[in-house]
PDB file of N, CA and C in Angstrom:
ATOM      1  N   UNK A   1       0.842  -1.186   0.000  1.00  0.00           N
ATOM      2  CA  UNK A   1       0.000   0.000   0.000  1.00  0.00           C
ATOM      3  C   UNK A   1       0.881   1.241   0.000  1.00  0.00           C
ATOM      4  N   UNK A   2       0.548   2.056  -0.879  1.00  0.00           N
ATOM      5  CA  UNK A   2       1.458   3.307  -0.923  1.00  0.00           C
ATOM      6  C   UNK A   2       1.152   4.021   0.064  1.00  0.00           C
ATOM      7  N   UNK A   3       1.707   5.128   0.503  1.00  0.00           N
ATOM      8  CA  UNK A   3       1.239   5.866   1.725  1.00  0.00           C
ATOM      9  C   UNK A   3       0.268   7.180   1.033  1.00  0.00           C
ATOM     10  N   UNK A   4      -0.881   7.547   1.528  1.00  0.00           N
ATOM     11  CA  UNK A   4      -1.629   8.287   0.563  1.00  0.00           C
ATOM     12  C   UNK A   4      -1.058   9.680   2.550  1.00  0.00           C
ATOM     13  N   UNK A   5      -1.568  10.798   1.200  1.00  0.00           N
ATOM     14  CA  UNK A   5      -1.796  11.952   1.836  1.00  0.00           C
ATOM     15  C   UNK A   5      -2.528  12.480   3.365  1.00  0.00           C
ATOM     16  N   UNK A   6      -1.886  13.220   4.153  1.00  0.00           N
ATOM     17  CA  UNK A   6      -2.900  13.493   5.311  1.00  0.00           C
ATOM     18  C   UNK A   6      -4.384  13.794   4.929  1.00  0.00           C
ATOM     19  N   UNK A   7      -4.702  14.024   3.872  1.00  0.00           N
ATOM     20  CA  UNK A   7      -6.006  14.679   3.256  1.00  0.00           C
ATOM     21  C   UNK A   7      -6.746  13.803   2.999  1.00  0.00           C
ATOM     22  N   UNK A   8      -6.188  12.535   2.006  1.00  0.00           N
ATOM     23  CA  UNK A   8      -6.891  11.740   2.302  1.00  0.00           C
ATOM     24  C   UNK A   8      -6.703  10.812   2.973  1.00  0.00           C
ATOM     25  N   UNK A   9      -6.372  10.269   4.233  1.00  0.00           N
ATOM     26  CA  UNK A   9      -6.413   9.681   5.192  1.00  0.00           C
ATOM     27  C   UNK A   9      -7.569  10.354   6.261  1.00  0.00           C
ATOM     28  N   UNK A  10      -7.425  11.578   5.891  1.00  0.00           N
ATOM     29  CA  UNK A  10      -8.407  12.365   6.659  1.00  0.00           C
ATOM     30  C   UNK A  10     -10.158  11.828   6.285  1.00  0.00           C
ATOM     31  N   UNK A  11     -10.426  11.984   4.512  1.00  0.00           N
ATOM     32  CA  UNK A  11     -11.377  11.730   3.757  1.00  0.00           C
ATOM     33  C   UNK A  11     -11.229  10.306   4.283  1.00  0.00           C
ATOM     34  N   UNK A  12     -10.511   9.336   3.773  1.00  0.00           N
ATOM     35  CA  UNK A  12     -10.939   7.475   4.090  1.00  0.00           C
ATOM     36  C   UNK A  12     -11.685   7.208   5.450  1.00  0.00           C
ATOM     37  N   UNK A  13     -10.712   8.671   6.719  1.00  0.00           N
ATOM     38  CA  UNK A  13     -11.650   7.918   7.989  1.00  0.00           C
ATOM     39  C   UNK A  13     -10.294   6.851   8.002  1.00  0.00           C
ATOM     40  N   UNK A  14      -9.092   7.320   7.935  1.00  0.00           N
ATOM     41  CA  UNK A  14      -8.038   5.986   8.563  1.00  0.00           C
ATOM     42  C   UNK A  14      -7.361   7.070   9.505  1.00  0.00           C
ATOM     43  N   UNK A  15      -7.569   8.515   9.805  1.00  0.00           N
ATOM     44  CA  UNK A  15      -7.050   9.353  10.983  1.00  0.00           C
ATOM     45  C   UNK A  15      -7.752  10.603  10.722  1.00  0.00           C
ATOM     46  N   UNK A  16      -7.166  11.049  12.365  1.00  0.00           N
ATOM     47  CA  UNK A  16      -8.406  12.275  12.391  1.00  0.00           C
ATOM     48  C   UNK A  16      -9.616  12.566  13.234  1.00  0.00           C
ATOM     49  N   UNK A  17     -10.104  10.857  13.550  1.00  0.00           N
ATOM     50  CA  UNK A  17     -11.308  10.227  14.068  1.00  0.00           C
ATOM     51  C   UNK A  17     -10.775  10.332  15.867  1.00  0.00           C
ATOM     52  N   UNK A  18     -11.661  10.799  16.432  1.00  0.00           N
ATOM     53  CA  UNK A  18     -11.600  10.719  18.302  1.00  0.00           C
ATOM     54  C   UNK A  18     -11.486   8.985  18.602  1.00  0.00           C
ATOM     55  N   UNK A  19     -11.967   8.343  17.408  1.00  0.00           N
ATOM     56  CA  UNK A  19     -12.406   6.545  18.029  1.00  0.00           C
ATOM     57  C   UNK A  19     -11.503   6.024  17.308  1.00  0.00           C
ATOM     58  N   UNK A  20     -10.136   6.468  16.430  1.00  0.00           N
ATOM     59  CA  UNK A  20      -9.224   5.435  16.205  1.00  0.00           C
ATOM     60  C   UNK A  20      -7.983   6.234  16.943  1.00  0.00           C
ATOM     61  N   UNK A  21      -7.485   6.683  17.729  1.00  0.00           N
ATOM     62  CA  UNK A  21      -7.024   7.252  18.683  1.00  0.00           C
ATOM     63  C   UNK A  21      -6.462   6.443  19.784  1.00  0.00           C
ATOM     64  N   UNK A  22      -4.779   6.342  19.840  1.00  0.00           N
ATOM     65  CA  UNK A  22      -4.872   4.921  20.479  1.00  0.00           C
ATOM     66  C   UNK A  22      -4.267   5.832  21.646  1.00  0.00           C
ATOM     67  N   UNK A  23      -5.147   5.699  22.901  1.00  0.00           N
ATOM     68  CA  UNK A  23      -4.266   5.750  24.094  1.00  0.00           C
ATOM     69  C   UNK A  23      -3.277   5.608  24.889  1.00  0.00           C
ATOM     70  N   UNK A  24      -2.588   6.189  25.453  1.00  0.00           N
ATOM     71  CA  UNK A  24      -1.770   6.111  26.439  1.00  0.00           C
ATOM     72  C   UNK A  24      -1.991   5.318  27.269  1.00  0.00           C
ATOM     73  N   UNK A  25      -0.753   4.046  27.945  1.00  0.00           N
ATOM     74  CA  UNK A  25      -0.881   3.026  28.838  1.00  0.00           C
ATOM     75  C   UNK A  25      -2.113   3.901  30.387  1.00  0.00           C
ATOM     76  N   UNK A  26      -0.894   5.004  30.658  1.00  0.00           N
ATOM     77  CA  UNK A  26      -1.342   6.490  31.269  1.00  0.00           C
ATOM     78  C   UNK A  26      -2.937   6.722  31.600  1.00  0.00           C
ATOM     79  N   UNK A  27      -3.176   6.837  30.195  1.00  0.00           N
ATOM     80  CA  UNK A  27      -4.591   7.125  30.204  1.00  0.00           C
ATOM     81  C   UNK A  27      -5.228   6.090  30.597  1.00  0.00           C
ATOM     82  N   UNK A  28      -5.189   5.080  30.019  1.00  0.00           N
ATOM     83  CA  UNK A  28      -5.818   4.067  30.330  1.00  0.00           C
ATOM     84  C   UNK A  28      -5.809   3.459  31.661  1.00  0.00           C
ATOM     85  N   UNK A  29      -5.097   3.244  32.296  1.00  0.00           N
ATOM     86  CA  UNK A  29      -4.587   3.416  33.708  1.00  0.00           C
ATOM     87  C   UNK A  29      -5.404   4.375  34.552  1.00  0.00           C
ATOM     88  N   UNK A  30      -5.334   5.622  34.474  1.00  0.00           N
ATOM     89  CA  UNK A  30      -6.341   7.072  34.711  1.00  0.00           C
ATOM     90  C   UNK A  30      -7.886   6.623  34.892  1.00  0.00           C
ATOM     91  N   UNK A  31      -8.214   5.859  33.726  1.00  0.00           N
ATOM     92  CA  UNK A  31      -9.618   5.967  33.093  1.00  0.00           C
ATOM     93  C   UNK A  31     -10.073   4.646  34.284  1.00  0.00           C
ATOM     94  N   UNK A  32      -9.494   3.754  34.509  1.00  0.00           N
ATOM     95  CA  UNK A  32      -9.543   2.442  35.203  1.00  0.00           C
ATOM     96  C   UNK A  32     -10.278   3.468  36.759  1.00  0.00           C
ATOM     97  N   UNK A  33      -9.133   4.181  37.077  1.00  0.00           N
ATOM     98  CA  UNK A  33      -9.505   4.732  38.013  1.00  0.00           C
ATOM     99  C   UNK A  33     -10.615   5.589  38.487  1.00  0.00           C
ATOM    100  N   UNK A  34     -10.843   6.227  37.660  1.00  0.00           N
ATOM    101  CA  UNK A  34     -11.983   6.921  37.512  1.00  0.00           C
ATOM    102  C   UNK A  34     -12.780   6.303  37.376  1.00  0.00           C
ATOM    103  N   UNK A  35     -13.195   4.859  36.361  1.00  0.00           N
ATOM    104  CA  UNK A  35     -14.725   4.471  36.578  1.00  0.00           C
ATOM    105  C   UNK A  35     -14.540   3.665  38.270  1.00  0.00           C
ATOM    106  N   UNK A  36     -13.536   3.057  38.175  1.00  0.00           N
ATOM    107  CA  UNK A  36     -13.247   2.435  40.051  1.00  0.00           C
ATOM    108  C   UNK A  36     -14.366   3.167  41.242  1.00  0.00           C
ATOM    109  N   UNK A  37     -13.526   4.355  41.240  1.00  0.00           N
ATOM    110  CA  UNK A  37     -13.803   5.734  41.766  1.00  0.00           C
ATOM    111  C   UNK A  37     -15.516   5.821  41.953  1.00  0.00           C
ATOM    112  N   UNK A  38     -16.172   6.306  40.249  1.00  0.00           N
ATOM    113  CA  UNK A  38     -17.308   6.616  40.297  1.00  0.00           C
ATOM    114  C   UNK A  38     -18.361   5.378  40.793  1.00  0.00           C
ATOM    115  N   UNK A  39     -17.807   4.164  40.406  1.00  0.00           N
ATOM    116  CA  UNK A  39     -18.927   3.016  41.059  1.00  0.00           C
ATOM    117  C   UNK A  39     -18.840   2.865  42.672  1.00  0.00           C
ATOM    118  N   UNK A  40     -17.970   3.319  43.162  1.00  0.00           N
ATOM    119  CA  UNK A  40     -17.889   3.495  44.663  1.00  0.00           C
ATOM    120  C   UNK A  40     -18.489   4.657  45.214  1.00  0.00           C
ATOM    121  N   UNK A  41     -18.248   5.634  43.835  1.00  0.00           N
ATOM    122  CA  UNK A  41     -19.190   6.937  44.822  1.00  0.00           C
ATOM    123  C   UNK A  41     -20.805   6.361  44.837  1.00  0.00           C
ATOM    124  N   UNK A  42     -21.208   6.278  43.102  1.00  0.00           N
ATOM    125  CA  UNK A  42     -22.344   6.326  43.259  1.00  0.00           C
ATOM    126  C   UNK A  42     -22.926   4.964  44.153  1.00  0.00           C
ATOM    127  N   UNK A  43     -22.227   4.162  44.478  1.00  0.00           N
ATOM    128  CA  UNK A  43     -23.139   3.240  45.181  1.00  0.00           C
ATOM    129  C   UNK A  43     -23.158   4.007  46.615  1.00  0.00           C
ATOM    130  N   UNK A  44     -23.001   4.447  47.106  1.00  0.00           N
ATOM    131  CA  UNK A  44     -23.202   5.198  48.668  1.00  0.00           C
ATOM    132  C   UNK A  44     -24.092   6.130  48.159  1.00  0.00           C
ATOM    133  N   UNK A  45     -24.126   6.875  47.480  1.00  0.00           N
ATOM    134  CA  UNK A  45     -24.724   7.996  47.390  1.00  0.00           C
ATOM    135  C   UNK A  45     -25.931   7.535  46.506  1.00  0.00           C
ATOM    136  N   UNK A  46     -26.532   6.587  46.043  1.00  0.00           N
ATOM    137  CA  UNK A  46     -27.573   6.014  46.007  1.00  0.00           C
ATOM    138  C   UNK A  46     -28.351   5.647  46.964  1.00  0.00           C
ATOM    139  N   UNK A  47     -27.394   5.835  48.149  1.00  0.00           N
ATOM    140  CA  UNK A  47     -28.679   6.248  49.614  1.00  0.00           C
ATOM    141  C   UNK A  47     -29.050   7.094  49.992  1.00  0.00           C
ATOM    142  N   UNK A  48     -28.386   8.319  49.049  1.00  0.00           N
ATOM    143  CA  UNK A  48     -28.884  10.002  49.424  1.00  0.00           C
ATOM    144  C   UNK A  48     -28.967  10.291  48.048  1.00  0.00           C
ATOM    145  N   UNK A  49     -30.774  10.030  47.904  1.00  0.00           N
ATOM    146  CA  UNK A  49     -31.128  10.837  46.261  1.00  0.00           C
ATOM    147  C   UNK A  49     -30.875  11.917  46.046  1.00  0.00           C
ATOM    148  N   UNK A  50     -31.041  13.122  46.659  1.00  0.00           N
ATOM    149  CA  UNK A  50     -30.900  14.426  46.403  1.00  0.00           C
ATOM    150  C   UNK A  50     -29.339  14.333  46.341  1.00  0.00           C
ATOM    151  N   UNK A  51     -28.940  13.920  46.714  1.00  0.00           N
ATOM    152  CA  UNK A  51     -27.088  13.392  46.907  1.00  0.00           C
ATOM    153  C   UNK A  51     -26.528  13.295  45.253  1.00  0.00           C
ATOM    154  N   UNK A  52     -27.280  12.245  45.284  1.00  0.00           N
ATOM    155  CA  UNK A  52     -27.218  11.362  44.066  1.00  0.00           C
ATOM    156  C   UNK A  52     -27.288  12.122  43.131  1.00  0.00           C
ATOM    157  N   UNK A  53     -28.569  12.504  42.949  1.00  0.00           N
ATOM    158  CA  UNK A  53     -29.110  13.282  41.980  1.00  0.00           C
ATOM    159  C   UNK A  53     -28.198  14.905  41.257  1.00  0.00           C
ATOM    160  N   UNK A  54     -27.536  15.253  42.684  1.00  0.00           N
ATOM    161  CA  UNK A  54     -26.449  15.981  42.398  1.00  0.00           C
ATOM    162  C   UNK A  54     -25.576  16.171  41.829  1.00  0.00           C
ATOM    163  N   UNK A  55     -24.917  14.653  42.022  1.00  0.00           N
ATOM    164  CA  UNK A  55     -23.441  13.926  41.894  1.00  0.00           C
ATOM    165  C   UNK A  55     -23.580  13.668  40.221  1.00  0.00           C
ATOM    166  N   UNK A  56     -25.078  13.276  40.263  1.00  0.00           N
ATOM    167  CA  UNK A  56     -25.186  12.640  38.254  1.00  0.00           C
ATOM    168  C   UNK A  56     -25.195  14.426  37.784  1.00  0.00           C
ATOM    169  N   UNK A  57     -25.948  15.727  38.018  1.00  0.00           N
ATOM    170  CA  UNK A  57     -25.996  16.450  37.143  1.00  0.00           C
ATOM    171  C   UNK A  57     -24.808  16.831  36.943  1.00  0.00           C
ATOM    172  N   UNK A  58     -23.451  17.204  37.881  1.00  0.00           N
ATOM    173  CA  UNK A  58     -21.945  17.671  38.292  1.00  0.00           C
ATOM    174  C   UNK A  58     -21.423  16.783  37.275  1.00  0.00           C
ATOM    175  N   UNK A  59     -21.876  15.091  37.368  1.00  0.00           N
ATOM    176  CA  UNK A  59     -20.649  14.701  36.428  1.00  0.00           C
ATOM    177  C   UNK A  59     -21.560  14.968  34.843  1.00  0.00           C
ATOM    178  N   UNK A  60     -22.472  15.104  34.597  1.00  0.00           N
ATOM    179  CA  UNK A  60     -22.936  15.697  33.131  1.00  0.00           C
ATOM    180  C   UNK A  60     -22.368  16.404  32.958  1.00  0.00           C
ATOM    181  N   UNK A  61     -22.636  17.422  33.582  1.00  0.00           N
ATOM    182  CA  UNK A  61     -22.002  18.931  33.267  1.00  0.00           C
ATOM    183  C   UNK A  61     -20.034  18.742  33.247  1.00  0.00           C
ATOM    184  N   UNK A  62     -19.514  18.360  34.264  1.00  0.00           N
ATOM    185  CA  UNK A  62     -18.627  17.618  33.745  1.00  0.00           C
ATOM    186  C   UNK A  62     -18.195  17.253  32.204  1.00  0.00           C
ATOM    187  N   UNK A  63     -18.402  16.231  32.170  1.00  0.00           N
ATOM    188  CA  UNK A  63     -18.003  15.184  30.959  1.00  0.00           C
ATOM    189  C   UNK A  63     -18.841  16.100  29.781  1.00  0.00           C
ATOM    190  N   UNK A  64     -19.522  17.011  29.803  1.00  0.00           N
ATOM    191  CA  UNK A  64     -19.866  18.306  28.869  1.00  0.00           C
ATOM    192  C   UNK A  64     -18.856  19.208  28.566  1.00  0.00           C
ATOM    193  N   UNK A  65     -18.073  19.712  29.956  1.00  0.00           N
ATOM    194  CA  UNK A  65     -17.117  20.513  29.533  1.00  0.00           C
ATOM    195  C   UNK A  65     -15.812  19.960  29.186  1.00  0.00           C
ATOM    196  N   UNK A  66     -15.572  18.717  29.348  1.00  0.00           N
ATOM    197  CA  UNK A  66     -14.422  17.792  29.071  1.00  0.00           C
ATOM    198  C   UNK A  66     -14.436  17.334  27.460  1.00  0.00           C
ATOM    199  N   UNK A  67     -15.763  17.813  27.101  1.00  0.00           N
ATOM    200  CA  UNK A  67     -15.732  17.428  25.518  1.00  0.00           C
ATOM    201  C   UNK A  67     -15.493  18.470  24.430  1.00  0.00           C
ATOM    202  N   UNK A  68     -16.058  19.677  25.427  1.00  0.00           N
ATOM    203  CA  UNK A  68     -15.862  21.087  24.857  1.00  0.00           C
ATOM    204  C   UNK A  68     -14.427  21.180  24.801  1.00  0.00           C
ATOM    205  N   UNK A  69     -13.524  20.663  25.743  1.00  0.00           N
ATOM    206  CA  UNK A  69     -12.660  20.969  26.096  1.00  0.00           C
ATOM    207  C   UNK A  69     -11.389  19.903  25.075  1.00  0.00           C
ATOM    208  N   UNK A  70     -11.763  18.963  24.321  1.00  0.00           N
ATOM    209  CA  UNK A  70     -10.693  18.320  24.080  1.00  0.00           C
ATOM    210  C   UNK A  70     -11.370  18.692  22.623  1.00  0.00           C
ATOM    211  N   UNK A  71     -12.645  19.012  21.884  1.00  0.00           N
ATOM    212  CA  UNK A  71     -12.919  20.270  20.494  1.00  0.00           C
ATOM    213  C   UNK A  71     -11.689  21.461  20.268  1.00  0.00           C
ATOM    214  N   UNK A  72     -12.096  21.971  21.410  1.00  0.00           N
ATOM    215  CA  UNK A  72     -11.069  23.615  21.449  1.00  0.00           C
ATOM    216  C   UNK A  72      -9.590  22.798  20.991  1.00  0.00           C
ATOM    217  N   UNK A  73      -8.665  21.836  22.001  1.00  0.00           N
ATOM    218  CA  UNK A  73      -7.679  22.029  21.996  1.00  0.00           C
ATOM    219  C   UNK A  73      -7.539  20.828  20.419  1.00  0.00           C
ATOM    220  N   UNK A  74      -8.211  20.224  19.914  1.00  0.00           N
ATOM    221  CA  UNK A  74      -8.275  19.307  18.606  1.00  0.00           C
ATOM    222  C   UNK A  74      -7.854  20.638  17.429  1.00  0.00           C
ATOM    223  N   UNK A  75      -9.095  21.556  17.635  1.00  0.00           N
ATOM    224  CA  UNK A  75      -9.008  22.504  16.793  1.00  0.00           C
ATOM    225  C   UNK A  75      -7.809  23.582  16.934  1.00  0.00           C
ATOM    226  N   UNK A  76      -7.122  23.809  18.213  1.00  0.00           N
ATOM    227  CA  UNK A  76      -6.071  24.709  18.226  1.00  0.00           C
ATOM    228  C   UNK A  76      -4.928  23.850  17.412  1.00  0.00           C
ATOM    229  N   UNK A  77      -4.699  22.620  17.972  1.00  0.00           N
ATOM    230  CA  UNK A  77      -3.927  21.894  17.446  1.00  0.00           C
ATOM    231  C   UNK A  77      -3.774  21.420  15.935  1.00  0.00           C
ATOM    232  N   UNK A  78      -4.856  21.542  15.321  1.00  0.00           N
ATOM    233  CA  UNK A  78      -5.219  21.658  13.702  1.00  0.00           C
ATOM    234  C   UNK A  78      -4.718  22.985  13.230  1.00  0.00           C
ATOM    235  N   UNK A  79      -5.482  24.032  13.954  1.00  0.00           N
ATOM    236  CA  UNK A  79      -4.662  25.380  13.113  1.00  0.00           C
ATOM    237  C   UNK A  79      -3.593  25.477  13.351  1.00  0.00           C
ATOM    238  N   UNK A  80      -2.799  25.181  14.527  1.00  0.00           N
ATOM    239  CA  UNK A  80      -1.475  25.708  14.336  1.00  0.00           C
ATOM    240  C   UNK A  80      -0.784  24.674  13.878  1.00  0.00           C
ATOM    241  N   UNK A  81      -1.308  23.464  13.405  1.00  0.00           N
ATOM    242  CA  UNK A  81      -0.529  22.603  12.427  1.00  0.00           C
ATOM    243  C   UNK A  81      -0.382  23.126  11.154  1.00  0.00           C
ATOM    244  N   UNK A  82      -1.418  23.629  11.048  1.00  0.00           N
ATOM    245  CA  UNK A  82      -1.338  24.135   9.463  1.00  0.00           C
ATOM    246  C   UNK A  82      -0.611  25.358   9.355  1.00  0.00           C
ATOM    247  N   UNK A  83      -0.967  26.020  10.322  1.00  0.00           N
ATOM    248  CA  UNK A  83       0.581  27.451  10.179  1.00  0.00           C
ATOM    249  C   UNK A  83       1.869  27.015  10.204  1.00  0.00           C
ATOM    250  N   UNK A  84       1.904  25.651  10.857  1.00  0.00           N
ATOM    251  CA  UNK A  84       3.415  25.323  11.120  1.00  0.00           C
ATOM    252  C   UNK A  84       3.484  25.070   9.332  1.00  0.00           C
ATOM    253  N   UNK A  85       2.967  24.255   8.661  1.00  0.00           N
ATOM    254  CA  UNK A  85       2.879  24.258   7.288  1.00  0.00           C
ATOM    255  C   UNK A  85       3.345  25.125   6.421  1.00  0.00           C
ATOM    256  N   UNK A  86       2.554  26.201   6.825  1.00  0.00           N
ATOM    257  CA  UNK A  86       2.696  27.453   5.541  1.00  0.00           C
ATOM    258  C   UNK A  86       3.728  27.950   5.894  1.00  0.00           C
ATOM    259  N   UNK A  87       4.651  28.003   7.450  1.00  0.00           N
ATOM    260  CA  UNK A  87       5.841  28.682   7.888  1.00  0.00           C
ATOM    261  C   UNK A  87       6.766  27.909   7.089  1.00  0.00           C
ATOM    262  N   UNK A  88       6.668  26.323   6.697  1.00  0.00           N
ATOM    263  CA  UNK A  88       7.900  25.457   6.106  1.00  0.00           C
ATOM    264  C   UNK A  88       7.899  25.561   4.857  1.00  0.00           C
ATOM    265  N   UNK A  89       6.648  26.519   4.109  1.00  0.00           N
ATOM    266  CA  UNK A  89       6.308  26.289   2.921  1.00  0.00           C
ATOM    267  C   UNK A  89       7.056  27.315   2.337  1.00  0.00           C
ATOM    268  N   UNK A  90       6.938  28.862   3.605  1.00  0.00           N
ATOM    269  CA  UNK A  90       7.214  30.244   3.102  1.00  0.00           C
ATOM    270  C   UNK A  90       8.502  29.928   2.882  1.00  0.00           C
ATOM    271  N   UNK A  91       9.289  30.512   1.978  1.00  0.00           N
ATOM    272  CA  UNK A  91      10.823  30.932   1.880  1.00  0.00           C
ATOM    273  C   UNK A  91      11.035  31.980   2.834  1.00  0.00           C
ATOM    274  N   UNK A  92      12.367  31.809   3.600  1.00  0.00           N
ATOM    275  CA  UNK A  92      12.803  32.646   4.629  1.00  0.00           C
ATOM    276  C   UNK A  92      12.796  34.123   3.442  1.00  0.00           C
ATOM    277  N   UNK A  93      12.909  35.455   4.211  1.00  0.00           N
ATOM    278  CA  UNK A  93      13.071  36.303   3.881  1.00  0.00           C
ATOM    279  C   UNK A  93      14.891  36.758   3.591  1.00  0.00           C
ATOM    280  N   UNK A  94      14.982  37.358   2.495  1.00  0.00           N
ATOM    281  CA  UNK A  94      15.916  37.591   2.777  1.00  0.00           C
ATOM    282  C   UNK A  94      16.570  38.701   2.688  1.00  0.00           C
TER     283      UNK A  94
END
């Protein structure tokens, strides 16, 4: 297979995608913890609904701004890829 272009690798859907994105041991490790974590909270706090009920809107709102939040830095990281581009493209001044 020849190696095709970032552009179209982008178009095929072979990168680019949040779900072919291979994690960090790190992360994955992290993530273990965190669901650990949340099945221990919410089982206690399934004895205090208003508790509860709290704990679920915090982590919505949560995992809302955690998505906003990895958009922004996808997209910072796209534009200033592409400036890094046009900087290797420009001829130095001389």
């Amino acid at each position: 297979m020849k190696n095709q272009s970032a552009i179209l690798q982008i178009l095929n859907g072979d990168r680019g995608r949040n779900d072919n994105i291979q994690c960090s041991p790190e992360y994955s490790k992290a993530l273990d913890k965190v669901v650990e974590f949340e099945e221990k909270l919410t089982s206690k706090l399934k004895l205090e609904p208003d508790l509860y009920k709290l704990f679920e809107d915090f982590n919505d709102a949560l995992r809302t701004m955690h998505c906003e939040e990895v958009d922004d830095y996808y997209l910072e990281g796209f534009r200033f890829g592409a400036l890094i581009g046009i900087d290797i493209m420009t001829p130095p001044n001389e």
